[in-house]
C-alpha atoms as a PDB file:
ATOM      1  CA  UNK A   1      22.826   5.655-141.935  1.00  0.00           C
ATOM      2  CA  UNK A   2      22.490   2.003-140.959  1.00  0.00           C
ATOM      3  CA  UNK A   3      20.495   1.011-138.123  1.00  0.00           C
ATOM      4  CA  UNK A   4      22.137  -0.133-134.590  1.00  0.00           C
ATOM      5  CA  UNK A   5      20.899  -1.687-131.158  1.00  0.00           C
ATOM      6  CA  UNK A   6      17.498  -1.037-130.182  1.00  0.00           C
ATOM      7  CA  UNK A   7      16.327   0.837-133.296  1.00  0.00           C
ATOM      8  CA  UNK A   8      17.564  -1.760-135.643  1.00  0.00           C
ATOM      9  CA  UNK A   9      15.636  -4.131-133.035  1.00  0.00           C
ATOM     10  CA  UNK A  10      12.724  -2.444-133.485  1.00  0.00           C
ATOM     11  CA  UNK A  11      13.265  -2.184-137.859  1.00  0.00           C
ATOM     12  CA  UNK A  12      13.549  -6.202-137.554  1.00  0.00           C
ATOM     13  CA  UNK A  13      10.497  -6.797-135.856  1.00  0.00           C
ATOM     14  CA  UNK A  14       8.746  -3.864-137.828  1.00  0.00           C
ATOM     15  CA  UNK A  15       9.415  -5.897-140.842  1.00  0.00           C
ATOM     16  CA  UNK A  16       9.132  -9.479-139.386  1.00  0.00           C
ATOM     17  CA  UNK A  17       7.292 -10.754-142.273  1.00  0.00           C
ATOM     18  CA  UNK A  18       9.568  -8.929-145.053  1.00  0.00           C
ATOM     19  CA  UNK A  19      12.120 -10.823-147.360  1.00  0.00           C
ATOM     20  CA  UNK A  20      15.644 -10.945-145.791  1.00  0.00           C
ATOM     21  CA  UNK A  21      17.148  -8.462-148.456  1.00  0.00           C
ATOM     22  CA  UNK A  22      14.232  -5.970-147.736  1.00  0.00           C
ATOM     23  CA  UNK A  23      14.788  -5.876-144.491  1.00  0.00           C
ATOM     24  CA  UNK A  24      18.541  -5.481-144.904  1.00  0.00           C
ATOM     25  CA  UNK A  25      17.919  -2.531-147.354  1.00  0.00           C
ATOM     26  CA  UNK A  26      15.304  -0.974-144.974  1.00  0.00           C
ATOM     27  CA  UNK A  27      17.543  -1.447-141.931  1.00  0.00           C
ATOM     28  CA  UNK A  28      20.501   0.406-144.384  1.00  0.00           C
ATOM     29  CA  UNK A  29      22.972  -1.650-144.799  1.00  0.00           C
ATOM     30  CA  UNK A  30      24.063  -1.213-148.527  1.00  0.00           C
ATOM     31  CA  UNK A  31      26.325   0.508-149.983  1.00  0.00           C
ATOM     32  CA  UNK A  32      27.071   1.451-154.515  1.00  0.00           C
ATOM     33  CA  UNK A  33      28.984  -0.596-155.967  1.00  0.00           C
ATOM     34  CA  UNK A  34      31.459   1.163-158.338  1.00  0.00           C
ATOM     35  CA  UNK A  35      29.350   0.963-161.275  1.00  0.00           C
ATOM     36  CA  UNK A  36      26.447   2.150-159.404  1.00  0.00           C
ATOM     37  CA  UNK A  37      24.279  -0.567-158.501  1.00  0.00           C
ATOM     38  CA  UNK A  38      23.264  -1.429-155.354  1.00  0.00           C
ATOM     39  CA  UNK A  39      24.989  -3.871-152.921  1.00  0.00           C
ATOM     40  CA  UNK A  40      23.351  -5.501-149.531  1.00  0.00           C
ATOM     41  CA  UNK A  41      25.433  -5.519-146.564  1.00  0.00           C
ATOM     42  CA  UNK A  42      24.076  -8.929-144.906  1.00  0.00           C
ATOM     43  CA  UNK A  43      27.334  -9.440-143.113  1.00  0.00           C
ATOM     44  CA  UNK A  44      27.517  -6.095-141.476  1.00  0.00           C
ATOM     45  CA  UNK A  45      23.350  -6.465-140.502  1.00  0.00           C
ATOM     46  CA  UNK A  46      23.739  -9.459-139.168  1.00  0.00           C
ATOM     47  CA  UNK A  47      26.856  -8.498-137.024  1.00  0.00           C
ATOM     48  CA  UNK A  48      24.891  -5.520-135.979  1.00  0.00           C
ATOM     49  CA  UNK A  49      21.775  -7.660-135.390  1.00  0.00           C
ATOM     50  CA  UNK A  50      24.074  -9.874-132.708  1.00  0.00           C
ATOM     51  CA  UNK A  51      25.796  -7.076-130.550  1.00  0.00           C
ATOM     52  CA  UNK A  52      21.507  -5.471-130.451  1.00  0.00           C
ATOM     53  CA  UNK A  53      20.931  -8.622-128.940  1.00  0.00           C
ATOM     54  CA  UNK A  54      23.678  -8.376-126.920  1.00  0.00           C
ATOM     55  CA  UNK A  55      26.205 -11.093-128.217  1.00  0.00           C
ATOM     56  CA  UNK A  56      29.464  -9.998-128.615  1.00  0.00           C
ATOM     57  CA  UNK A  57      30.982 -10.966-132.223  1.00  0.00           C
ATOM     58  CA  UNK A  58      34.366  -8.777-131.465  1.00  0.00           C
ATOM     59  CA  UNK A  59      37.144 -12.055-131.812  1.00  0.00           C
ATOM     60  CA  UNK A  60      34.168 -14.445-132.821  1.00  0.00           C
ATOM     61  CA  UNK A  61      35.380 -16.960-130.423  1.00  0.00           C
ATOM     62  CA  UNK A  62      33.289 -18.009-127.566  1.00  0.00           C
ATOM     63  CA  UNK A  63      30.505 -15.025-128.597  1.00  0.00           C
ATOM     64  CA  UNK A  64      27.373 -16.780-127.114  1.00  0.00           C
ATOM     65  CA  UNK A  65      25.850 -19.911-125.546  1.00  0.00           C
ATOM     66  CA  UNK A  66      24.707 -22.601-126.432  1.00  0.00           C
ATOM     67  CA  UNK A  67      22.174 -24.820-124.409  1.00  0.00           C
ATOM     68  CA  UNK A  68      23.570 -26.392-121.170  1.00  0.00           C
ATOM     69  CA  UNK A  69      25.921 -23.115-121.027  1.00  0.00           C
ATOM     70  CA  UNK A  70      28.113 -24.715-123.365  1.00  0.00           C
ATOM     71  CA  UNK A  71      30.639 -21.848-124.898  1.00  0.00           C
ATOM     72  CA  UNK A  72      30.037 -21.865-128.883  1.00  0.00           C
ATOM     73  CA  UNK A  73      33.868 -22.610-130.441  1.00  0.00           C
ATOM     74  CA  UNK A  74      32.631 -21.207-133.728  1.00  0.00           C
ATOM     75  CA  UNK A  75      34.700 -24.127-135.385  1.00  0.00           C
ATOM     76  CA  UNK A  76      33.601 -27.051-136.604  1.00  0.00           C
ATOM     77  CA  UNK A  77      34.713 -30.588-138.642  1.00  0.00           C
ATOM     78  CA  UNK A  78      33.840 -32.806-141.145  1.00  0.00           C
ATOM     79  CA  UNK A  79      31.690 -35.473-140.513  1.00  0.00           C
ATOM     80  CA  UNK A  80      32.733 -39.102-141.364  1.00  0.00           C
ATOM     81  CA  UNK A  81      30.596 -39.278-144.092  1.00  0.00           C
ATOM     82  CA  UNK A  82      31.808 -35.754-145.605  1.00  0.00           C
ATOM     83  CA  UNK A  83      29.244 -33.682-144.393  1.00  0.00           C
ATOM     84  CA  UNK A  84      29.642 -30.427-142.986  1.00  0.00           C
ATOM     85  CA  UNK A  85      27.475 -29.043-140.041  1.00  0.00           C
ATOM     86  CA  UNK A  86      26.628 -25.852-138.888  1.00  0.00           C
ATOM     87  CA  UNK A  87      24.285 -27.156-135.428  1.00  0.00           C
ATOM     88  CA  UNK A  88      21.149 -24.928-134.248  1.00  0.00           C
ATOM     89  CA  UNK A  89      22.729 -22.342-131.694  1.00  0.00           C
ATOM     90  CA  UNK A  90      25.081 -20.929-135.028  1.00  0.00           C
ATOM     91  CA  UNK A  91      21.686 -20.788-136.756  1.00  0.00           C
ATOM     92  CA  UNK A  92      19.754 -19.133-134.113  1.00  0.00           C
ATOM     93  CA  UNK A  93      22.225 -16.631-133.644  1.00  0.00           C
ATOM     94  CA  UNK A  94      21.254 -15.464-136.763  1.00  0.00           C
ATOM     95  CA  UNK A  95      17.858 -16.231-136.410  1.00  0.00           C
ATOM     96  CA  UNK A  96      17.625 -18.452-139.516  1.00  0.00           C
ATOM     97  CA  UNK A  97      14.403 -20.182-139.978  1.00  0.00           C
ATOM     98  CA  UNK A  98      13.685 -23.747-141.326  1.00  0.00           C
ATOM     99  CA  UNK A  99      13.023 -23.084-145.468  1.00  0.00           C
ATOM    100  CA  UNK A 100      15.803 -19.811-145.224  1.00  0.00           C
ATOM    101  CA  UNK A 101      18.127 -20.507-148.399  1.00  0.00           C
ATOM    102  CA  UNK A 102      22.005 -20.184-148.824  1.00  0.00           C
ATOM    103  CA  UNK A 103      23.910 -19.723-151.907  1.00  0.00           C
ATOM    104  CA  UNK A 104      27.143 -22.049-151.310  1.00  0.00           C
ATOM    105  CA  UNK A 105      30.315 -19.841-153.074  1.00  0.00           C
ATOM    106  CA  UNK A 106      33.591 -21.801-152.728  1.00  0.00           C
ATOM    107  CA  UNK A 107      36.742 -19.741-152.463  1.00  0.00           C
ATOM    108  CA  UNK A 108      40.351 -20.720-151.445  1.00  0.00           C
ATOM    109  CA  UNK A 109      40.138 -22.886-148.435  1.00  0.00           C
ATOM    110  CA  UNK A 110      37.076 -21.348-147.191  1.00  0.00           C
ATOM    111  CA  UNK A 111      33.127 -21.942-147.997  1.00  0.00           C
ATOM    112  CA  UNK A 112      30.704 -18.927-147.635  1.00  0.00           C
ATOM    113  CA  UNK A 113      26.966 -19.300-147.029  1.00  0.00           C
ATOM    114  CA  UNK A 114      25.076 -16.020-149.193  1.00  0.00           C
ATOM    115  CA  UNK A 115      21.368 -15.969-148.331  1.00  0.00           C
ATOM    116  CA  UNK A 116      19.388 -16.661-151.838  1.00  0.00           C
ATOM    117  CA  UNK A 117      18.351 -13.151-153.066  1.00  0.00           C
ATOM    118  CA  UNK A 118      20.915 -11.075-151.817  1.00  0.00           C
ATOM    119  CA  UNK A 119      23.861  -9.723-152.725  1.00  0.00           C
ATOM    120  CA  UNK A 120      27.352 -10.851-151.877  1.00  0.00           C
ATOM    121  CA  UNK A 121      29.596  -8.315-149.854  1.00  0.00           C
ATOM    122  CA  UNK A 122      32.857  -9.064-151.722  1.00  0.00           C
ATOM    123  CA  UNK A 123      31.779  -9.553-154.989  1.00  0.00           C
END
């Protein structure tokens, strides 16, 4: 059974220094695949990981704060040299690191970031 609120807290800290998908296995969020291997629920951990520390990702729209109490709009744009930016409150929400690595998988109008080393939900 997978981990929730204060235990899974306590499972991330536990493990502070572990690899991403270790900690995800450990904090059990996978599931088998249908021939039998193992697949890492980062999407599910990481939603879990939020509401523990108490943000809300029910609608995903307006789910935490930002500095200067700003509301995070979970939307963003192209820059005007092409770029695409995902700013420092998204990132701590997640509590990415500088040096954490993302697989960039392009699917029908959408882009999805997949840490490097684990496995994708809806493969």
């Amino acid at each position: 059974m997978a981990l929730t609120g204060a235990d899974l807290l306590a499972k991330v800290k536990e493990l502070s220094d572990a690899p991403k998908s270790e900690l995800v296995r450990a904090a059990g969020y996978l599931s088998t695949k249908k021939d039998g291997s193992e697949r890492l629920n980062f999407t599910a951990f990481y939603e879990a990981l939020l509401e523990a520390k108490g943000v809300s990702v029910g609608n995903g729209i307006g789910a935490g704060k930002g500095k200067a109490g700003r509301s995070l709009g979970f939307i963003t744009k192209i820059q005007f040299n092409g770029n695409l930016m995902v700013g420092k409150a998204y990132t701590a929400l997640l509590d990415l690191k500088p040096g954490d690595q993302f697989e960039i998988k392009l699917g029908k109008k959408q882009i999805r970031l997949v840490p490097v080393g684990g496995a994708d939900e809806e493969e």
